[in-house]
PDB file of N, CA and C in Angstrom:
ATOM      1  N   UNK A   1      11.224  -0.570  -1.540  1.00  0.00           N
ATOM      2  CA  UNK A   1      10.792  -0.180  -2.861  1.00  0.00           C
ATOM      3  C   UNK A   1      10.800   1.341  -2.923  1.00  0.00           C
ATOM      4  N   UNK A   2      11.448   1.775  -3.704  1.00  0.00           N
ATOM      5  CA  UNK A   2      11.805   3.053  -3.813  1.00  0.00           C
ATOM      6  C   UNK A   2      10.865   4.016  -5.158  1.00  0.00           C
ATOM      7  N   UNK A   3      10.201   4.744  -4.791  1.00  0.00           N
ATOM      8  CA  UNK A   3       9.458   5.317  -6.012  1.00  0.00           C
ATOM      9  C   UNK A   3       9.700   7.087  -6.611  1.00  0.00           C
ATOM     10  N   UNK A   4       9.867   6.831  -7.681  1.00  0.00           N
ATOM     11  CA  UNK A   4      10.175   8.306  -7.768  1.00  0.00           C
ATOM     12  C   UNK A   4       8.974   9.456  -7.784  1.00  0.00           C
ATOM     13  N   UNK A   5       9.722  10.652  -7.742  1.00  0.00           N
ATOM     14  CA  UNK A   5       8.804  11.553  -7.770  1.00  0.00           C
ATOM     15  C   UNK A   5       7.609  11.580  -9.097  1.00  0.00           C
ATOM     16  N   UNK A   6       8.114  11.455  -9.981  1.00  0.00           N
ATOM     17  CA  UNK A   6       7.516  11.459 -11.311  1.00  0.00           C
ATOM     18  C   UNK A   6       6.014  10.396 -11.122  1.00  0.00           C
ATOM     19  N   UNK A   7       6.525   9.055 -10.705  1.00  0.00           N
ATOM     20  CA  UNK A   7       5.618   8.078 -10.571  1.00  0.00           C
ATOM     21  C   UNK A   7       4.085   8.283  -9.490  1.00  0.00           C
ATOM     22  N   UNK A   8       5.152   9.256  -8.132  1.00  0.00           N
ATOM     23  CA  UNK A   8       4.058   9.698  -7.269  1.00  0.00           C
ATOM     24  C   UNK A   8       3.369  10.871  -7.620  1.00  0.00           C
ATOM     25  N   UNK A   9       4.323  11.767  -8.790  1.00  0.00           N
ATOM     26  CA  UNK A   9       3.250  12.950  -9.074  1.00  0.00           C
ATOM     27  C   UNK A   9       1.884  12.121  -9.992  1.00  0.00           C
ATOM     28  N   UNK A  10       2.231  11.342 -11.077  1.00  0.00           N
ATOM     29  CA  UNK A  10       1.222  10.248 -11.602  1.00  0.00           C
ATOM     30  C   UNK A  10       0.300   9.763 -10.775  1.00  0.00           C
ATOM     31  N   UNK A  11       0.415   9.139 -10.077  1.00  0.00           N
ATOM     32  CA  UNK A  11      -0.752   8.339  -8.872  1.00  0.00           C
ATOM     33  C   UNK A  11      -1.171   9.534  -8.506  1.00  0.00           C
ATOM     34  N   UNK A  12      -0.991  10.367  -7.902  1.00  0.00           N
ATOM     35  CA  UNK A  12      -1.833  11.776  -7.342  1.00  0.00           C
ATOM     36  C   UNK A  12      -2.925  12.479  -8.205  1.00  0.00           C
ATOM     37  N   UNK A  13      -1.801  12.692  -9.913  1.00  0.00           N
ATOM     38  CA  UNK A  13      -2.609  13.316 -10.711  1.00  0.00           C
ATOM     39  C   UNK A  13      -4.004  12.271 -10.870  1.00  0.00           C
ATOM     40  N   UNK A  14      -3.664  10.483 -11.075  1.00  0.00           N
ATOM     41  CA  UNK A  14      -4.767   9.670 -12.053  1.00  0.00           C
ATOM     42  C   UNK A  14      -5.690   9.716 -10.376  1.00  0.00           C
ATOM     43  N   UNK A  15      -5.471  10.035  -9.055  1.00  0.00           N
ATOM     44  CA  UNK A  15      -6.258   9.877  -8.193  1.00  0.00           C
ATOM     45  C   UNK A  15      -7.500  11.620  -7.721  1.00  0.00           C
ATOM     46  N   UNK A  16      -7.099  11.972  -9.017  1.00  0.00           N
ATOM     47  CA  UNK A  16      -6.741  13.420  -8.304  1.00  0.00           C
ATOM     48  C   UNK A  16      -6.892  14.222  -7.551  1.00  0.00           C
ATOM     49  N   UNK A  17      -5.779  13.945  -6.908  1.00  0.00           N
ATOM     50  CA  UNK A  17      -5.083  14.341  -5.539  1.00  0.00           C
ATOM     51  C   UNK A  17      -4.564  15.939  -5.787  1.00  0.00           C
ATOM     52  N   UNK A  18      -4.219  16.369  -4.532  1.00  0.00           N
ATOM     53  CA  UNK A  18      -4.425  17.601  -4.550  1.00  0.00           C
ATOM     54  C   UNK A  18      -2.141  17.631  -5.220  1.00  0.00           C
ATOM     55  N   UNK A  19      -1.962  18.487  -5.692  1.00  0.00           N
ATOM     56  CA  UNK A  19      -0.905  18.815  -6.382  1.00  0.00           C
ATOM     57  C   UNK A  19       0.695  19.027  -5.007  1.00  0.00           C
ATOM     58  N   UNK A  20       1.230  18.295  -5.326  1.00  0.00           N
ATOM     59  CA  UNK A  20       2.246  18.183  -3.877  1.00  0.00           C
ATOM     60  C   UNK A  20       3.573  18.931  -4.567  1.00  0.00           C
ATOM     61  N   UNK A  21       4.582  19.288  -4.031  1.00  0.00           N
ATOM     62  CA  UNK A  21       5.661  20.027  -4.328  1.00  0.00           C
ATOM     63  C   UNK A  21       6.686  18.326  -4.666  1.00  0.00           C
ATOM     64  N   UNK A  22       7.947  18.203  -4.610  1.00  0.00           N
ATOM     65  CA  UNK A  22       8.983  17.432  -4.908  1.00  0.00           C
ATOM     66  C   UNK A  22       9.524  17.676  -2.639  1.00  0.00           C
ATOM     67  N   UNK A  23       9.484  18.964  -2.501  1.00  0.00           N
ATOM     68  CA  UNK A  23       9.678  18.877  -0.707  1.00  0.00           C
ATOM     69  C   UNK A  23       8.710  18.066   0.268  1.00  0.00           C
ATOM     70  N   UNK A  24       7.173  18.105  -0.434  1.00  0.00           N
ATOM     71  CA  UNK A  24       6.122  18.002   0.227  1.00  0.00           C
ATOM     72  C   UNK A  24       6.113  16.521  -0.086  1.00  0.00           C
ATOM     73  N   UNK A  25       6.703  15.759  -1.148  1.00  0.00           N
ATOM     74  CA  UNK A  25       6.646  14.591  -1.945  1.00  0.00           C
ATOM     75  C   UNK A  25       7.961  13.955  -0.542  1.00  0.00           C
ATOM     76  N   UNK A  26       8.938  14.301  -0.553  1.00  0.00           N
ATOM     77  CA  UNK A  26       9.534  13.992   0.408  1.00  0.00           C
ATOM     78  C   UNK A  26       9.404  13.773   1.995  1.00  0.00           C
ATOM     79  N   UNK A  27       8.223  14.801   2.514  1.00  0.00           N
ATOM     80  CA  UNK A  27       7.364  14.006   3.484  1.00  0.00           C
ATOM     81  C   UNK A  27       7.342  13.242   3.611  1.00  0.00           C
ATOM     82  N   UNK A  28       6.460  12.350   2.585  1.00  0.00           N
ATOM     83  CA  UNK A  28       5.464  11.890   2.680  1.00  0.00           C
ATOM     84  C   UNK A  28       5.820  10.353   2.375  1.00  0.00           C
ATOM     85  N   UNK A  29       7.261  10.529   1.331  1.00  0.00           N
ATOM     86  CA  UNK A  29       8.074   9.236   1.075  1.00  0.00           C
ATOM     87  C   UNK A  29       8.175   8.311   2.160  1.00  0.00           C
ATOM     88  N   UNK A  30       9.165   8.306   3.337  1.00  0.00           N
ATOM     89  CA  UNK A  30       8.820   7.430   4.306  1.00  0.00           C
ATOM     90  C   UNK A  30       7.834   6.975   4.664  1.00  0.00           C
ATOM     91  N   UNK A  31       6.642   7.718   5.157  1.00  0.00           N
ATOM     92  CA  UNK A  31       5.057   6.466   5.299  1.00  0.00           C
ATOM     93  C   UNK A  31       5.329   5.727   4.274  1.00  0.00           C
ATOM     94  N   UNK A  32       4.929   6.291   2.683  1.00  0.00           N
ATOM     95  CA  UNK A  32       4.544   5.219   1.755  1.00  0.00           C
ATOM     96  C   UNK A  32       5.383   4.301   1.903  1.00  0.00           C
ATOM     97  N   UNK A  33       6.764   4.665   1.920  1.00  0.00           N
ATOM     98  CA  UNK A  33       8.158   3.026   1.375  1.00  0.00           C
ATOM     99  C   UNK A  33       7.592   2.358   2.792  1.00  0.00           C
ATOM    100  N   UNK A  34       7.173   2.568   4.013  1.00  0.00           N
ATOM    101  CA  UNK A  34       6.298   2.151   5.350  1.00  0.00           C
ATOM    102  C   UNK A  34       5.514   1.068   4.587  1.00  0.00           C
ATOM    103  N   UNK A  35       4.268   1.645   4.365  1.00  0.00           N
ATOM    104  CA  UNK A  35       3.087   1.007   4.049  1.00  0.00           C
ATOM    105  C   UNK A  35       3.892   0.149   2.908  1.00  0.00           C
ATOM    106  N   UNK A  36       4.426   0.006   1.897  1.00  0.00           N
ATOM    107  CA  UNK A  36       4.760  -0.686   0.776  1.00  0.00           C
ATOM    108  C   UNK A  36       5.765  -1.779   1.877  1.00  0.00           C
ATOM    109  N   UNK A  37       6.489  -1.406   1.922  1.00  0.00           N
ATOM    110  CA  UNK A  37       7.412  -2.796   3.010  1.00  0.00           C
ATOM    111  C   UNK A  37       6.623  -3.073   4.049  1.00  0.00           C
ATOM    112  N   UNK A  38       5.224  -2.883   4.418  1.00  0.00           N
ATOM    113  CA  UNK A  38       4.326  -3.690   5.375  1.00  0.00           C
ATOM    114  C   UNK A  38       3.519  -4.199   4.512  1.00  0.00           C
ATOM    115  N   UNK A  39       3.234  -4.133   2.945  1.00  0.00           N
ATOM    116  CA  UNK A  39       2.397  -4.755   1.763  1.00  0.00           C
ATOM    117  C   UNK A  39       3.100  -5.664   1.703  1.00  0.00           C
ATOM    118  N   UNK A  40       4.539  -6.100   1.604  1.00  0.00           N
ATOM    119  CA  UNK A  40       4.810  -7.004   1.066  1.00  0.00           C
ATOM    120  C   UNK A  40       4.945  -8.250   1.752  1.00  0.00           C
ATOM    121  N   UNK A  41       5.280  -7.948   3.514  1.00  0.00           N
ATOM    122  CA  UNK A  41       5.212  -8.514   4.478  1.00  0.00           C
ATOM    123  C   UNK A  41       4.125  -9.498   4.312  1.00  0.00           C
ATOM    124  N   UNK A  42       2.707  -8.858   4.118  1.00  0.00           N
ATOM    125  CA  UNK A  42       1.525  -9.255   4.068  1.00  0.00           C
ATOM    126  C   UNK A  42       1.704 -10.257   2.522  1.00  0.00           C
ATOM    127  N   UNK A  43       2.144  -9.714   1.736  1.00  0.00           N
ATOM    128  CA  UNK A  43       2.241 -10.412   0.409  1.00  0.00           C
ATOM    129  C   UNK A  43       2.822 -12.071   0.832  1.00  0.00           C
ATOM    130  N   UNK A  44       3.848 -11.776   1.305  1.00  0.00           N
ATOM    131  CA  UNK A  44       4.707 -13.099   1.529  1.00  0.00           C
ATOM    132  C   UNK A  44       4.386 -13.950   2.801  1.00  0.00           C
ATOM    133  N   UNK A  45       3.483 -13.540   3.300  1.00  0.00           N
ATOM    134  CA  UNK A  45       2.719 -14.368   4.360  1.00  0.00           C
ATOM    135  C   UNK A  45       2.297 -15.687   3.595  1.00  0.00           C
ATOM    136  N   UNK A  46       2.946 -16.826   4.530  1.00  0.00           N
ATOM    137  CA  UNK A  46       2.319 -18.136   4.202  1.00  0.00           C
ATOM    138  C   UNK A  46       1.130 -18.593   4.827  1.00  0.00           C
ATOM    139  N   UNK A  47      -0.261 -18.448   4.195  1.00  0.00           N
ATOM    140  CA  UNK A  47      -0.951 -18.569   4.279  1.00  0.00           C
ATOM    141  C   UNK A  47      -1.850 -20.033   4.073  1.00  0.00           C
ATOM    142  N   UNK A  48      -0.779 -20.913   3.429  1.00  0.00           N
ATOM    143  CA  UNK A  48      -1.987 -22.530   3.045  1.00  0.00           C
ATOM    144  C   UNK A  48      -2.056 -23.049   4.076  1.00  0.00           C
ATOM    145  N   UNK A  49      -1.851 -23.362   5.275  1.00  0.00           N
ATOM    146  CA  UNK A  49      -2.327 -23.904   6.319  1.00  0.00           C
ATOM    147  C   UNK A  49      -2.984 -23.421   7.448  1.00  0.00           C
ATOM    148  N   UNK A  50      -3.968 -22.370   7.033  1.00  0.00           N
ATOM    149  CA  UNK A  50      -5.171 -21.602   7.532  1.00  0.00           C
ATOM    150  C   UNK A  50      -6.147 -21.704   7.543  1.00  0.00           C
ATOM    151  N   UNK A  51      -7.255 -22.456   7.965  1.00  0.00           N
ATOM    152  CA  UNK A  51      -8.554 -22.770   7.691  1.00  0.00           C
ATOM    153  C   UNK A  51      -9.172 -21.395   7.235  1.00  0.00           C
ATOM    154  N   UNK A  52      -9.950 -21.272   6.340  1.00  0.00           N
ATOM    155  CA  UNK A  52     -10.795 -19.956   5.626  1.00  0.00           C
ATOM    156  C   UNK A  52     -11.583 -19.815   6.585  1.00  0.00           C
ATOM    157  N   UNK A  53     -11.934 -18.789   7.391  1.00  0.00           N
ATOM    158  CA  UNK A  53     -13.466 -18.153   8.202  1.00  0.00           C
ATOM    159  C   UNK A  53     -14.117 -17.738   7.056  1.00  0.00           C
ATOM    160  N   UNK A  54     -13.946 -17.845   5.738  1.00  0.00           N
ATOM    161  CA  UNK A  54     -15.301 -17.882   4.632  1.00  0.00           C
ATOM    162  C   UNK A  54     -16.149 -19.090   4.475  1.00  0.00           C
ATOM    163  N   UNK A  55     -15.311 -19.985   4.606  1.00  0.00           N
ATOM    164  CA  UNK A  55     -15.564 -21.517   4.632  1.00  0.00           C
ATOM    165  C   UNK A  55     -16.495 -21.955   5.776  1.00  0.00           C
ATOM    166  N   UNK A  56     -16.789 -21.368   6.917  1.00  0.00           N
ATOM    167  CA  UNK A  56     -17.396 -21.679   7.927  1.00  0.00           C
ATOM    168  C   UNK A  56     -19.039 -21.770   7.710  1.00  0.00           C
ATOM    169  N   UNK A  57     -19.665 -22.029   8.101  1.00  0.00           N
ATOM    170  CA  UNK A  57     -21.604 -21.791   8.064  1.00  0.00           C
ATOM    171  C   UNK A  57     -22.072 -21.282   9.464  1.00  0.00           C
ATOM    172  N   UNK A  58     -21.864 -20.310   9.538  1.00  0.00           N
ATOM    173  CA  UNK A  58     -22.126 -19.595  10.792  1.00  0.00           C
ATOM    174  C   UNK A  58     -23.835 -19.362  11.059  1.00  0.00           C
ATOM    175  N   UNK A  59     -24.316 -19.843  12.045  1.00  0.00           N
ATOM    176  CA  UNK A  59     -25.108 -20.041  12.607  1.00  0.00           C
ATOM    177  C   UNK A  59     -25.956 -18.407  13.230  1.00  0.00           C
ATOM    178  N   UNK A  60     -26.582 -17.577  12.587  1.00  0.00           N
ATOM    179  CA  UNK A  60     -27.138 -16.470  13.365  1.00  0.00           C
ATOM    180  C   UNK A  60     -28.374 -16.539  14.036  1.00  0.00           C
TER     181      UNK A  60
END
């Protein structure tokens, strides 16, 4: 997932984050497209045949 500069200067400004250059934005690109292609990993995890540990009555 590829995001542009425009979109990441947005998320910075609505977080507000400290003001990054378009060079400094390029850093920083690889972690995020990182973390976003390890989100989705997690997204598409098949998960229905997992018993819930919410579901449990744990005994303290």
């Amino acid at each position: 997932m590829s995001i542009s500069n425009e979109t990441l200067q947005a998320m910075i400004r609505d977080y507000q984050g400290l003001e990054l250059s378009d060079e400094e934005l390029e850093l920083v690109r690889p972690e995020l497209e990182n973390y976003f292609s390890e989100l989705k990993k997690l997204e598409d995890l098949d998960l229905s045949n997992v018993f819930s540990g919410r579901l449990m009555d744990l005994v303290e």
